[in-house]
N, C-alpha and C. Protein backbone atom coordinates (compact mmCIF):
# COMPACT_ATOMS: atom_id res chain seq x y z
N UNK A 1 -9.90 13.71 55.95
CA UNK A 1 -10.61 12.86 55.01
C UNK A 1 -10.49 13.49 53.63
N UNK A 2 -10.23 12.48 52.73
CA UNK A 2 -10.23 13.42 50.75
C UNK A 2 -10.89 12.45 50.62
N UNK A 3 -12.23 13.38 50.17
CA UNK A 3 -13.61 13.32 49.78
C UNK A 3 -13.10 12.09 48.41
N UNK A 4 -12.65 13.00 47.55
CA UNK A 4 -12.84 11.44 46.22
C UNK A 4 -12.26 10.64 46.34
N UNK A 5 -11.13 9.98 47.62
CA UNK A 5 -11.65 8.50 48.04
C UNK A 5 -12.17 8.04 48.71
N UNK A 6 -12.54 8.50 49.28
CA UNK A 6 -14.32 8.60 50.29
C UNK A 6 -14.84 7.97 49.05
N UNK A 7 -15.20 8.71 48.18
CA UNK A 7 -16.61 8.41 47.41
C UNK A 7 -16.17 6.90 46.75
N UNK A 8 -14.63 6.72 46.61
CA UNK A 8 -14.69 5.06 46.22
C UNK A 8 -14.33 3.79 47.01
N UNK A 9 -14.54 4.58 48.34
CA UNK A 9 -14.79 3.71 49.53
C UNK A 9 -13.22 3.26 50.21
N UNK A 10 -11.88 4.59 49.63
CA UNK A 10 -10.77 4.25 50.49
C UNK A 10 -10.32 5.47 50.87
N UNK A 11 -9.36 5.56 51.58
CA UNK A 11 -8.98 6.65 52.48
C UNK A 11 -7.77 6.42 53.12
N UNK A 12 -6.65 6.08 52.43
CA UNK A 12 -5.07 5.49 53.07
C UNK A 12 -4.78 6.48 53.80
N UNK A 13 -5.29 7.88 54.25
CA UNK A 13 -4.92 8.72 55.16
C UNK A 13 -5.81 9.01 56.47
N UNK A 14 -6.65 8.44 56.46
CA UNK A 14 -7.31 8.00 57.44
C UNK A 14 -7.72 6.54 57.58
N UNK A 15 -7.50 5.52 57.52
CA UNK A 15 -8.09 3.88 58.07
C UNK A 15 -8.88 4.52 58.83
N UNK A 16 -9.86 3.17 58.81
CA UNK A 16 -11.03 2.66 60.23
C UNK A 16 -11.97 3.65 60.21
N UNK A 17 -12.59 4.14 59.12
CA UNK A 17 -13.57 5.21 59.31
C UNK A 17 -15.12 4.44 58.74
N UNK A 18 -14.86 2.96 59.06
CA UNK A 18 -15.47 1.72 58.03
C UNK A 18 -16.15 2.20 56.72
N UNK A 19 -15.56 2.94 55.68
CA UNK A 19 -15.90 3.08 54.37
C UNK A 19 -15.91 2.01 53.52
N UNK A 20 -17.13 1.99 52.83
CA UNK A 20 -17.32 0.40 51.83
C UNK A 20 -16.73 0.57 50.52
N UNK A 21 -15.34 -0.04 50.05
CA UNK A 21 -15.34 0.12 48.97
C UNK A 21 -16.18 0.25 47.73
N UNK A 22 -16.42 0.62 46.65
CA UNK A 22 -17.26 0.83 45.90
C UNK A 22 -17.62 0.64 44.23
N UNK A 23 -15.81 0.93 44.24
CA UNK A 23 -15.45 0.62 42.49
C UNK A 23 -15.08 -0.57 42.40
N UNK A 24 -15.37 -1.28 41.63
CA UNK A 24 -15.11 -2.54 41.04
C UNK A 24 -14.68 -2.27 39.53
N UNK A 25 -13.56 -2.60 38.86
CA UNK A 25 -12.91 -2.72 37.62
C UNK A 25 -12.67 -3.99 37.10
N UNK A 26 -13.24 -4.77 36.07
CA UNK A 26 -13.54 -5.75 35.59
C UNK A 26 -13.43 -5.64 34.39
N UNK A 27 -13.33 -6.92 33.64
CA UNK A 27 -13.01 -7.27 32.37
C UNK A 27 -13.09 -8.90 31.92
N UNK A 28 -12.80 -9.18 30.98
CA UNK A 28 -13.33 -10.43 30.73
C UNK A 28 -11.80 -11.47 30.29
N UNK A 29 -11.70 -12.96 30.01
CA UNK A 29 -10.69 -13.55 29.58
C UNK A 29 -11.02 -13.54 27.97
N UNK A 30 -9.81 -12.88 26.97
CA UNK A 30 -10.05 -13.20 25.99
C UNK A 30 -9.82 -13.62 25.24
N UNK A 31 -8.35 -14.50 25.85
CA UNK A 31 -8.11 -15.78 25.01
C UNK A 31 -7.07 -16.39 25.92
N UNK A 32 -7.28 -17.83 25.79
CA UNK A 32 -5.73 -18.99 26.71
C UNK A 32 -4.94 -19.47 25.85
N UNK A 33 -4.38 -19.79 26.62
CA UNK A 33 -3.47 -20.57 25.78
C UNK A 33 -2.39 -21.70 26.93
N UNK A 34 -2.61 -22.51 26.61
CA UNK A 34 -1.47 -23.27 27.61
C UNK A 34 0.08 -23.35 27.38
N UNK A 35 0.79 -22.78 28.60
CA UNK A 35 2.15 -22.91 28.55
C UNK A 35 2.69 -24.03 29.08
N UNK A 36 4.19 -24.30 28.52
CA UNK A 36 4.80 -25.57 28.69
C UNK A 36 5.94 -24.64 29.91
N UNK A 37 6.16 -25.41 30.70
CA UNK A 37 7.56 -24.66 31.69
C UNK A 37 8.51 -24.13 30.46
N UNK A 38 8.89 -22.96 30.82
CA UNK A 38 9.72 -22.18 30.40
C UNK A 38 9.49 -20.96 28.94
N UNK A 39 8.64 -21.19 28.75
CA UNK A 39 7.77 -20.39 27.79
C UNK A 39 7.99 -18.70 28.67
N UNK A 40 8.14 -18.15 27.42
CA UNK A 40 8.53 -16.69 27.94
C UNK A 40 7.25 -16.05 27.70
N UNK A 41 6.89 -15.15 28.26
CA UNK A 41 5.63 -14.28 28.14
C UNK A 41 5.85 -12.69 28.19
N UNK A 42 5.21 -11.75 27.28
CA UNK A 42 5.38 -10.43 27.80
C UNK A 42 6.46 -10.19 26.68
N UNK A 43 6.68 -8.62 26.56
CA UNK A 43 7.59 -7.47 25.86
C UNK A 43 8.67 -7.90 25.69
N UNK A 44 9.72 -8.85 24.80
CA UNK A 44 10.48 -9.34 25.30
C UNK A 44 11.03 -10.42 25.87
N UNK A 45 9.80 -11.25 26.32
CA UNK A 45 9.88 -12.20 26.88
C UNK A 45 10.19 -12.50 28.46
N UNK A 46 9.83 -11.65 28.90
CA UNK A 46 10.48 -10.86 30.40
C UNK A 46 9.93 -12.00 31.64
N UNK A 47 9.32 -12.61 31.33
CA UNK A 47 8.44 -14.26 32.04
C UNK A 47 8.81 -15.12 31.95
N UNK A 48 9.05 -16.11 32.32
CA UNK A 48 9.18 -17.59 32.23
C UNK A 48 8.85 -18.01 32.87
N UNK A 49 7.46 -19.29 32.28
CA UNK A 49 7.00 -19.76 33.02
C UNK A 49 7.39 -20.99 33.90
N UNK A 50 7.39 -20.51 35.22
CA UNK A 50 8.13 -22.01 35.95
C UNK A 50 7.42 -23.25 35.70
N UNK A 51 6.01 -23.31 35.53
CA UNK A 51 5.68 -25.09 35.37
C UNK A 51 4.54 -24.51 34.37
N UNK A 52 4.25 -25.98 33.30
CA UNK A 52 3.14 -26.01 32.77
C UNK A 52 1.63 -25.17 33.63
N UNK A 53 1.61 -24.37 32.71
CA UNK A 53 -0.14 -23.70 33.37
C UNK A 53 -0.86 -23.24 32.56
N UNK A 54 -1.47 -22.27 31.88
CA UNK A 54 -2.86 -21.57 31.63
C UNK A 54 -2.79 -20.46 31.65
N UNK A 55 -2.48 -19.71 30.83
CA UNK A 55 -2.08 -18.20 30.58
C UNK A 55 -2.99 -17.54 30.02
N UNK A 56 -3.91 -16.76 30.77
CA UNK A 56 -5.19 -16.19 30.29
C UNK A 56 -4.92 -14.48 29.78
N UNK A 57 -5.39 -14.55 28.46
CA UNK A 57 -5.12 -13.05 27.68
C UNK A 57 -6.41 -11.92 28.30
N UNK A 58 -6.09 -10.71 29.03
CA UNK A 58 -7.28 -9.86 29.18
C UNK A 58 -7.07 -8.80 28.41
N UNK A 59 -8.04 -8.03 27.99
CA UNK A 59 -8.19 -7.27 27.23
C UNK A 59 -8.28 -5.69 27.53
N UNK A 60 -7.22 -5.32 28.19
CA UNK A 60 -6.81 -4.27 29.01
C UNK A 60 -5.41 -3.96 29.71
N UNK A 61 -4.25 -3.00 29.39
CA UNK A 61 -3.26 -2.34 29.61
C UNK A 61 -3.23 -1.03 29.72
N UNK A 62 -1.71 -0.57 29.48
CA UNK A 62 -1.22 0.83 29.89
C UNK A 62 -2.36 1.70 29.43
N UNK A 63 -2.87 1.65 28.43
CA UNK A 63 -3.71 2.73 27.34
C UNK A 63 -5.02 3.08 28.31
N UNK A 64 -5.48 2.41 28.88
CA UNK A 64 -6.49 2.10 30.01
C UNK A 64 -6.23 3.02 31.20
N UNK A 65 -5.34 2.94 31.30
CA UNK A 65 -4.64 3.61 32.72
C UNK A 65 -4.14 2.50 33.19
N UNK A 66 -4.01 1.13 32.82
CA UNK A 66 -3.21 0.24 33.87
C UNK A 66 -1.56 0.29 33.79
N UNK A 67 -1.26 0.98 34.55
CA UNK A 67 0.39 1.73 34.45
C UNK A 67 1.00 0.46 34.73
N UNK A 68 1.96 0.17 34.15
CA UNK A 68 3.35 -1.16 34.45
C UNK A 68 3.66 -0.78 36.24
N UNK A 69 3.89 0.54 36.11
CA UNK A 69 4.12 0.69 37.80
C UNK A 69 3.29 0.05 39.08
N UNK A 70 1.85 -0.03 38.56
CA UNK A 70 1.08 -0.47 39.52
C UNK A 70 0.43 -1.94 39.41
N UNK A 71 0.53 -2.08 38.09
CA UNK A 71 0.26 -3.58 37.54
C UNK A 71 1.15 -4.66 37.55
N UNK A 72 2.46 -4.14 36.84
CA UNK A 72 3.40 -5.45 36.42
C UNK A 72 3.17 -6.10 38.03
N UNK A 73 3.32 -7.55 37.85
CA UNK A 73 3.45 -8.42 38.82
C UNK A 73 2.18 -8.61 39.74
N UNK A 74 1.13 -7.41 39.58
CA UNK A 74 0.13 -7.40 40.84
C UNK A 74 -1.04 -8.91 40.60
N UNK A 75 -1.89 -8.96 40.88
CA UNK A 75 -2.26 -10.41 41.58
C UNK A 75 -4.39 -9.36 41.23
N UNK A 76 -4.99 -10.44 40.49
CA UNK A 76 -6.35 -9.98 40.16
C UNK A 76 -7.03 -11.15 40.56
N UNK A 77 -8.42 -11.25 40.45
CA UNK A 77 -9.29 -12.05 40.79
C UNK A 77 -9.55 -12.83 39.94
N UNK A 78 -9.54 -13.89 39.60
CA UNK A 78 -10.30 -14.72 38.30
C UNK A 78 -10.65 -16.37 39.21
N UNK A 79 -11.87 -16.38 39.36
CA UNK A 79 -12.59 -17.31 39.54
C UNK A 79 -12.57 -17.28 41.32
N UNK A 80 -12.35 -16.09 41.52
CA UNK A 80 -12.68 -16.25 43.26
C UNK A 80 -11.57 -16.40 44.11
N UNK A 81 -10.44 -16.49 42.99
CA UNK A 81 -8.54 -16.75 43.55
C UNK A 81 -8.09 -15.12 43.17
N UNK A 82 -6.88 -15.15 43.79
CA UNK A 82 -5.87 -14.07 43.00
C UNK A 82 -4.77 -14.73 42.40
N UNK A 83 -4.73 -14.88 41.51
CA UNK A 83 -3.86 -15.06 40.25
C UNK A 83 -2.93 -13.89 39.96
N UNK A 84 -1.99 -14.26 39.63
CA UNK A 84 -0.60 -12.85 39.18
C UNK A 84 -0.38 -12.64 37.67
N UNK A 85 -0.61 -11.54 37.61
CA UNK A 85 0.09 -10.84 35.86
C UNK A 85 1.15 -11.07 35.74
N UNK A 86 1.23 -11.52 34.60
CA UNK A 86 2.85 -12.18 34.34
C UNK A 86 3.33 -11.45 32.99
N UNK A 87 4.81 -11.28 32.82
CA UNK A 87 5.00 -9.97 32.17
C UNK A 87 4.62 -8.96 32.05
N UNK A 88 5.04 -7.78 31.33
CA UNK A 88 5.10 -6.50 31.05
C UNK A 88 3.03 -5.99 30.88
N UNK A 89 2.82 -5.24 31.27
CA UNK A 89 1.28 -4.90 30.69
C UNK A 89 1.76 -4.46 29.45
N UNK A 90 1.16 -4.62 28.57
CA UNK A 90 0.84 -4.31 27.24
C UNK A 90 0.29 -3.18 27.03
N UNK A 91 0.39 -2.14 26.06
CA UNK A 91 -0.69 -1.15 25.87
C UNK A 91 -2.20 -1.35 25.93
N UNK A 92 -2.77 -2.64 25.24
CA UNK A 92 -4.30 -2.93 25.33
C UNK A 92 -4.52 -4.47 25.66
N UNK A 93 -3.39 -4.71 26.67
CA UNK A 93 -3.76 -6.21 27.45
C UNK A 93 -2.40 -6.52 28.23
N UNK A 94 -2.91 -7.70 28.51
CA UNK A 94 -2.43 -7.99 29.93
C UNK A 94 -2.67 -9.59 29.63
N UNK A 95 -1.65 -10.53 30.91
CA UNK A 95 -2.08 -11.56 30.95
C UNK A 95 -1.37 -12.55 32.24
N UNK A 96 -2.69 -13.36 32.45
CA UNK A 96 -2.18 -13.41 33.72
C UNK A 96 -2.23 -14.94 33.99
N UNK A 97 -1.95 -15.30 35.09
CA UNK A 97 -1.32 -16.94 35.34
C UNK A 97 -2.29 -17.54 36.16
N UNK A 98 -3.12 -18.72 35.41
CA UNK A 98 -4.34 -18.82 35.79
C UNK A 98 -4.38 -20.12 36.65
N UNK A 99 -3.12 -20.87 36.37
CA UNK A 99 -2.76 -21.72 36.69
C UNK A 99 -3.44 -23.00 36.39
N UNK A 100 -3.91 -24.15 37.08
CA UNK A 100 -5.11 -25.46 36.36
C UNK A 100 -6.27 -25.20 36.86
N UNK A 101 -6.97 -24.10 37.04
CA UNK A 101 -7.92 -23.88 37.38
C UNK A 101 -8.85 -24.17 36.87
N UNK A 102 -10.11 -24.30 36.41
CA UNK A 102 -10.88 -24.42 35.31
C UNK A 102 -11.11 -22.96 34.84
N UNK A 103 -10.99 -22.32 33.62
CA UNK A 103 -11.11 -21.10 33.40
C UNK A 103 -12.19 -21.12 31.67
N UNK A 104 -12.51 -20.37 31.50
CA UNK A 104 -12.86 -20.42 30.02
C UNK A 104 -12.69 -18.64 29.29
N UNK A 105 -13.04 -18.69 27.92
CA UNK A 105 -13.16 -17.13 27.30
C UNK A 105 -14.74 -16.82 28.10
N UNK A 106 -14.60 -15.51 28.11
CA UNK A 106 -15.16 -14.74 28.74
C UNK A 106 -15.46 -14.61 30.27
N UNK A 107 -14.97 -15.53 30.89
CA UNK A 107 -14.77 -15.62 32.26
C UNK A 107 -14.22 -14.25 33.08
N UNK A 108 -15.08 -13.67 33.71
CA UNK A 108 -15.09 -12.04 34.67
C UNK A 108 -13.76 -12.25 35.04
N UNK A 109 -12.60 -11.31 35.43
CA UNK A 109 -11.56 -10.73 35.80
C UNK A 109 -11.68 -9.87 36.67
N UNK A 110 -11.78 -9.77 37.93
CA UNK A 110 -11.90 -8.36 39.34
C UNK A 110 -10.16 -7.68 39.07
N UNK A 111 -9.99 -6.39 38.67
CA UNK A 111 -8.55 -5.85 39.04
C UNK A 111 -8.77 -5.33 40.55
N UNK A 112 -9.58 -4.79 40.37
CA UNK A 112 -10.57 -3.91 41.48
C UNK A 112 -11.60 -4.24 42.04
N UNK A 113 -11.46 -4.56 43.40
CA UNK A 113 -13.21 -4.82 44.03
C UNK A 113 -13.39 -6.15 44.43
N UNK A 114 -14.32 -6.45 44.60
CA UNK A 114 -14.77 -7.99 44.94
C UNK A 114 -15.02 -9.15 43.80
N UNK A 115 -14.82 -10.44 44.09
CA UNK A 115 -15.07 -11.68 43.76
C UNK A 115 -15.12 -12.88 44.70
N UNK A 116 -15.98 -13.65 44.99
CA UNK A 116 -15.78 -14.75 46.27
C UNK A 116 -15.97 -13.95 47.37
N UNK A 117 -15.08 -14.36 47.81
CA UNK A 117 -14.46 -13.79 49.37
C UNK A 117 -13.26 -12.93 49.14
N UNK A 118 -12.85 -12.90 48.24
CA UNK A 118 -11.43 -11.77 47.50
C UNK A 118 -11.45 -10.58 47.42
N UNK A 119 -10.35 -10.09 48.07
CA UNK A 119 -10.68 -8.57 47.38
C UNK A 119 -9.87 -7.98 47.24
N UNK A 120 -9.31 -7.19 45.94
CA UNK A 120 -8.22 -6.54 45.89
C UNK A 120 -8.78 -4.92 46.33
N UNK A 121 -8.45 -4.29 46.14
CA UNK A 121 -7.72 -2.43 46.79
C UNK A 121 -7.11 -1.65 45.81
N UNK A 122 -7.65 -0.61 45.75
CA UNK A 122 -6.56 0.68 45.42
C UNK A 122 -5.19 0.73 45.80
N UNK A 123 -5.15 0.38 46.83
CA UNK A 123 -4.13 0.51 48.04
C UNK A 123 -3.27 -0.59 47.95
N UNK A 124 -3.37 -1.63 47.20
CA UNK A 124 -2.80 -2.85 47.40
C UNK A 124 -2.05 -2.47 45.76
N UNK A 125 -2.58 -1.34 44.65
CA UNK A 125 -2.05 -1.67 43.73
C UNK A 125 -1.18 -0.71 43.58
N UNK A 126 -1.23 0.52 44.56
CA UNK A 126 -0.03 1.29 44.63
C UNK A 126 1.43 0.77 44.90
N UNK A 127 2.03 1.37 43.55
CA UNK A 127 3.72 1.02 43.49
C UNK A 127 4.68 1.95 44.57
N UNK A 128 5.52 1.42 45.06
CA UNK A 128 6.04 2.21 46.25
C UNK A 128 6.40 3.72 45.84
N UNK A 129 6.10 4.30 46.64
CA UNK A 129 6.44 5.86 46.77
C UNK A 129 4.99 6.48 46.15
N UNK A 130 4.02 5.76 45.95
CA UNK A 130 3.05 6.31 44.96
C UNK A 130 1.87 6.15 45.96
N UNK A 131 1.10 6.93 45.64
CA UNK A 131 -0.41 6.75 45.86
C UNK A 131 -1.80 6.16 45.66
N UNK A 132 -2.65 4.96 46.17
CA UNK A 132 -3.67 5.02 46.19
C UNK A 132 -4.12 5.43 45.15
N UNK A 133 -4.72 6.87 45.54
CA UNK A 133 -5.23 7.98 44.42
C UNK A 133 -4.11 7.90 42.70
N UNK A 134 -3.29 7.73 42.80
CA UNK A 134 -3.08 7.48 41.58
C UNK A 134 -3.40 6.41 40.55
N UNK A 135 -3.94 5.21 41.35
CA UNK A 135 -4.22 3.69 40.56
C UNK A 135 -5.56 4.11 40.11
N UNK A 136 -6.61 5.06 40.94
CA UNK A 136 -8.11 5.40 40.51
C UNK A 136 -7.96 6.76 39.38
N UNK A 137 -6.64 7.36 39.51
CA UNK A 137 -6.97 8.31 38.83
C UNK A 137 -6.74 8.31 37.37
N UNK A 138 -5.64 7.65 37.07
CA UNK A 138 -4.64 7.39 35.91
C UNK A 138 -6.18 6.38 35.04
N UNK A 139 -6.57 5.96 35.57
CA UNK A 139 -8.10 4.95 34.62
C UNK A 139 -8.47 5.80 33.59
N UNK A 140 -8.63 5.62 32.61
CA UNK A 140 -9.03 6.10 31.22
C UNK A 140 -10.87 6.50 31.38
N UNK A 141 -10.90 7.81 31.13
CA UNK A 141 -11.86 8.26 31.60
C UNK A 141 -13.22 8.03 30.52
N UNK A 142 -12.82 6.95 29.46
CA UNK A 142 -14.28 6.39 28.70
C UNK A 142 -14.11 4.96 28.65
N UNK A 143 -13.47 5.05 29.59
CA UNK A 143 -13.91 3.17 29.97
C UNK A 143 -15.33 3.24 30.41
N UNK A 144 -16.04 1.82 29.83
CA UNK A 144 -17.45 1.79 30.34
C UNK A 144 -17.59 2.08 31.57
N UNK A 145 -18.67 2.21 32.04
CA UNK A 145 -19.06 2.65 33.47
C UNK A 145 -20.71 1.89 34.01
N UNK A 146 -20.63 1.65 34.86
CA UNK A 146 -22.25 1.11 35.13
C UNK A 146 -22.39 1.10 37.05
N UNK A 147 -23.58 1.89 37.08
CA UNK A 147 -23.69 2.17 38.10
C UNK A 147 -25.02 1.37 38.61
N UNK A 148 -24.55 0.65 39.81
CA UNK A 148 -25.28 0.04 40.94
C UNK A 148 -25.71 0.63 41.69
N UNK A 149 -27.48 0.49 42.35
CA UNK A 149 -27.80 0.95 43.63
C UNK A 149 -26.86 0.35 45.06
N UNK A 150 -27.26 0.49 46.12
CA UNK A 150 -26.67 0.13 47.01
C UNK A 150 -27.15 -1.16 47.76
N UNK A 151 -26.70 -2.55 47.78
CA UNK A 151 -27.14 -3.35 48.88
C UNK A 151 -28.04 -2.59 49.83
N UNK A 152 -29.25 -3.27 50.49
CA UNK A 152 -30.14 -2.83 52.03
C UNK A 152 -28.98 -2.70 52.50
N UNK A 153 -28.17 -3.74 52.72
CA UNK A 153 -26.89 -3.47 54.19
C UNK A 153 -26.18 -2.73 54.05
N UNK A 154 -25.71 -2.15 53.05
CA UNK A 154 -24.61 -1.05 52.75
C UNK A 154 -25.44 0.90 52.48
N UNK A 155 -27.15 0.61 52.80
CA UNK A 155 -27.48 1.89 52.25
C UNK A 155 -27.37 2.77 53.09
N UNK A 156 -27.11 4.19 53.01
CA UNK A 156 -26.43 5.25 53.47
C UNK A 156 -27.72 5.74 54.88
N UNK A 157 -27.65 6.12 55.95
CA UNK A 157 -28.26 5.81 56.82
C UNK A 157 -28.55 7.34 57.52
């Protein structure tokens, strides 16, 4: 067992030890914009969008710790779906494909943790050959922080 992902409720070297995930990483939408099919998005233009959709700006990239390695392409929570980042992460944003959903500005973003019934992972955002522990560690260490007691059902026993 390694204790500091224990403490954020994963453990890719041991499964099934039922540990509750714990960190949740969130952020808000901070601006749309609607794309027409074929609209390029990202560094370059490295996107194209296959059909008219809803391209929601978040306000968080590389500078953050969200590495291109573990981000480009990965899939976040917005409105209880997983939606995919489309192009390059940006140094201080990101943006992702929201599709016709109903969405608005300031609408919560899960990278990490729960929304709905959704849930993304540490583990799900590791780039091959990489670690888990590297998607929690690489996080920019004065990003806000806010700490929750524990659910009755989840308290330590």
């Amino acid at each position: 067992m390694r204790i500091g992902g224990g403490l954020h409720g994963f453990d890719p070297g041991a499964p099934g030890h039922g540990l509750l995930p714990v960190l949740t990483l969130a952020t808000r939408v901070a601006g749309l914009r609607r794309a027409q099919r074929g609209d390029r998005v990202g560094y370059g233009g490295t996107h194209a969008v296959a059909a008219d959709t809803t391209l929601a700006l978040l306000p968080c990239g590389y500078a953050d710790g969200l590495s291109r390695a573990h981000w480009d392409g990965a899939h976040v929570l917005l409105g209880g779906r997983l939606v995919p980042v489309v192009g390059h992460v940006s140094m201080n944003q990101m943006v992702v494909d929201a599709g016709d959903a109903a969405v608005a500005l300031g609408d919560e973003v899960v990278l990490l943790g729960v929304q709905g019934d959704q849930r993304v992972r540490p583990e799900q955002r590791a780039a091959p050959g990489c670690s888990a522990y590297e998607v929690t560690a690489l996080l920019r260490p004065d990003l806000p922080r806010r700490h929750h007691g524990l659910p009755a059902a989840a308290a330590i026993r």
